[in-house]
Protein backbone atom coordinates (compact mmCIF):
# COMPACT_ATOMS: atom_id res chain seq x y z
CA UNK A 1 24.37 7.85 -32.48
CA UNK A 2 21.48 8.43 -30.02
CA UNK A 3 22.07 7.46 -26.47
CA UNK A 4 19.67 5.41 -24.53
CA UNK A 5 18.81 6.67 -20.97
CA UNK A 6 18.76 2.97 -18.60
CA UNK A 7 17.60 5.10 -15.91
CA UNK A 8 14.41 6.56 -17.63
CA UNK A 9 14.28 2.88 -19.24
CA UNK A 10 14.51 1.12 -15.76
CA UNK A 11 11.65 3.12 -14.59
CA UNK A 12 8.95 2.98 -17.24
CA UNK A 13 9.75 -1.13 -16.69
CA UNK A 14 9.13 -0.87 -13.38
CA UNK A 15 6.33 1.62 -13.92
CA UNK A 16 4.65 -0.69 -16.08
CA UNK A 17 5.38 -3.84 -13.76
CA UNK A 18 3.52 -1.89 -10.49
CA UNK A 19 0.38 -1.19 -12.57
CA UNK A 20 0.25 -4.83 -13.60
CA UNK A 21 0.53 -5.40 -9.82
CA UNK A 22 -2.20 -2.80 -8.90
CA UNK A 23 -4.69 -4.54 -11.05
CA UNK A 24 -3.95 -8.17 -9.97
CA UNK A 25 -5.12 -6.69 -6.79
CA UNK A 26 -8.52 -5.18 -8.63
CA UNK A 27 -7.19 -1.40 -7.78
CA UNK A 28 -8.14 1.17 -10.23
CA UNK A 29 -5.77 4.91 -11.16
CA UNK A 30 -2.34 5.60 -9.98
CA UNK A 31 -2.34 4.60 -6.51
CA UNK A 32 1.31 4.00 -6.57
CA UNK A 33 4.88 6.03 -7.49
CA UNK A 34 8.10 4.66 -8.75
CA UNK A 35 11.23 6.71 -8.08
CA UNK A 36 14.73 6.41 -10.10
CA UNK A 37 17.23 6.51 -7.86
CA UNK A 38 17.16 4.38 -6.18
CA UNK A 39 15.15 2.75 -8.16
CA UNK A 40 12.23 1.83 -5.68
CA UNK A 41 8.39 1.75 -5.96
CA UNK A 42 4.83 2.37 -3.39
CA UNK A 43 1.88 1.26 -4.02
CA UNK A 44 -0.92 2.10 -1.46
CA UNK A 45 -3.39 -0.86 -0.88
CA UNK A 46 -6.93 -0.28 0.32
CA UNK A 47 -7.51 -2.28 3.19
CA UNK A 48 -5.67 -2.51 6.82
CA UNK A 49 -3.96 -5.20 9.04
CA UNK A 50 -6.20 -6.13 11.77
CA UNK A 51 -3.43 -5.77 14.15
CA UNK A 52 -3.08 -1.84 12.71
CA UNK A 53 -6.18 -0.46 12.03
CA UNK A 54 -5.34 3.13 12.69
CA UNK A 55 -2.94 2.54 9.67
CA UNK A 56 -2.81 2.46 6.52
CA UNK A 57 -0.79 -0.31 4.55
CA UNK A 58 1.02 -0.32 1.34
CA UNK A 59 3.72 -2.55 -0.85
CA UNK A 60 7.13 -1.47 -1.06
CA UNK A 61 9.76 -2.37 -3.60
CA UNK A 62 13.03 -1.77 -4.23
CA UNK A 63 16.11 -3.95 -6.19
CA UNK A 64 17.91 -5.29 -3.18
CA UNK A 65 14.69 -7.30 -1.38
CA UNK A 66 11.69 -6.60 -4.02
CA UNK A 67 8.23 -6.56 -2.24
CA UNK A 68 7.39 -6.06 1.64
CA UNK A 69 4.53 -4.91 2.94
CA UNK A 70 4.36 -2.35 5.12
CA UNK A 71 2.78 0.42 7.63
CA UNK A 72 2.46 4.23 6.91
CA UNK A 73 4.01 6.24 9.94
CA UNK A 74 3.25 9.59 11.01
CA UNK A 75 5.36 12.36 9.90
CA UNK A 76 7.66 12.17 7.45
CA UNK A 77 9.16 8.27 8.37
CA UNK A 78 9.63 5.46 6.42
CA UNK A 79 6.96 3.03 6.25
CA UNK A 80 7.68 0.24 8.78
CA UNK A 81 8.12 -3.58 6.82
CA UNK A 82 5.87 -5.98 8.48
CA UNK A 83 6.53 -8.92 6.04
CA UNK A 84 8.90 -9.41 2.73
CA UNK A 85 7.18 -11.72 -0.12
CA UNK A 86 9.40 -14.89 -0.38
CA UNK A 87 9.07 -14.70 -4.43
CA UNK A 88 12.22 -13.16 -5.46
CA UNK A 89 13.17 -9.80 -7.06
CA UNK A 90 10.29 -9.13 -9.28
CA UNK A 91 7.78 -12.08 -8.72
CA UNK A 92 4.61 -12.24 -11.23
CA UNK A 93 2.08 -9.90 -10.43
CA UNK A 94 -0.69 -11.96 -9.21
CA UNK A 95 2.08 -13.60 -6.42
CA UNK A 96 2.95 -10.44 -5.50
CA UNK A 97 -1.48 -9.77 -4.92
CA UNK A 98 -1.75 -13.33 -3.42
CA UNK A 99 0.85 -12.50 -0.65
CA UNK A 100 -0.87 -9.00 -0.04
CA UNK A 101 -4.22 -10.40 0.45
CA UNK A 102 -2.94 -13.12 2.11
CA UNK A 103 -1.07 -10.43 5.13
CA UNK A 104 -4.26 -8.69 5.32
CA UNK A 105 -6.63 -11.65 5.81
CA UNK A 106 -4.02 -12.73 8.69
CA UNK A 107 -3.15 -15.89 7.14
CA UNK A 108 0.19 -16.80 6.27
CA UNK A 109 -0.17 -17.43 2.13
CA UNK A 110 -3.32 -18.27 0.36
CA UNK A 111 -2.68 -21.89 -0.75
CA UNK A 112 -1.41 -22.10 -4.89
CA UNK A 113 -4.52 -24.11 -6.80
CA UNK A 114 -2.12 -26.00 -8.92
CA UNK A 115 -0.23 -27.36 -5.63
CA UNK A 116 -3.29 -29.54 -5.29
CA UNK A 117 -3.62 -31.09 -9.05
């Protein structure tokens, strides 16, 4: 019987899920890395927070919170969480761009179009 390697599965899924995310938010190539364990994933946005603009910005996931977005330190640090997306785990890809935009803009959440109908 052949054995099934979760881990490797876990991380093309998740693989797969960031690139969906990248091009909800209209970014081309392999601007992001997932890593197995633990299981975690960057993605490097273009753009910067006004309140930042000596640094850059990316989205963070990992399984306990999902997405945050957050600041690039100098050195070897861990990128700093300015704000977690509200949307759960592993929220569709275009929430997880609407709350990205949204942070960089410097408004709290772009407003859903089918809230209004």
């Amino acid at each position: 019987m052949l054995g099934v390697d979760f881990a490797e599965t876990e991380v093309n899924e998740l693989r797969r899920y960031v690139r969906m995310v990248a091009g909800a938010l209209g970014q081309q190539g392999d601007s992001f890395y997932v890593q197995a364990s633990p299981l975690a994933a960057y993605l490097a946005l273009d753009g910067r927070l006004a309140a930042f603009p000596d640094r850059d910005v990316a989205l963070i996931w990992d399984e306990q919170y999902g997405w945050a977005l957050a600041l690039e330190t100098e050195g070897n640090e861990d990128p700093v969480v300015i704000s977690r997306c509200p949307d759960g785990i592993r929220p569709a890809p275009r929430d997880v761009a609407a709350f990205a935009v949204s942070r960089l803009m410097g408004v709290p959440r772009l407003p859903d179009p089918q809230a209004a109908a």
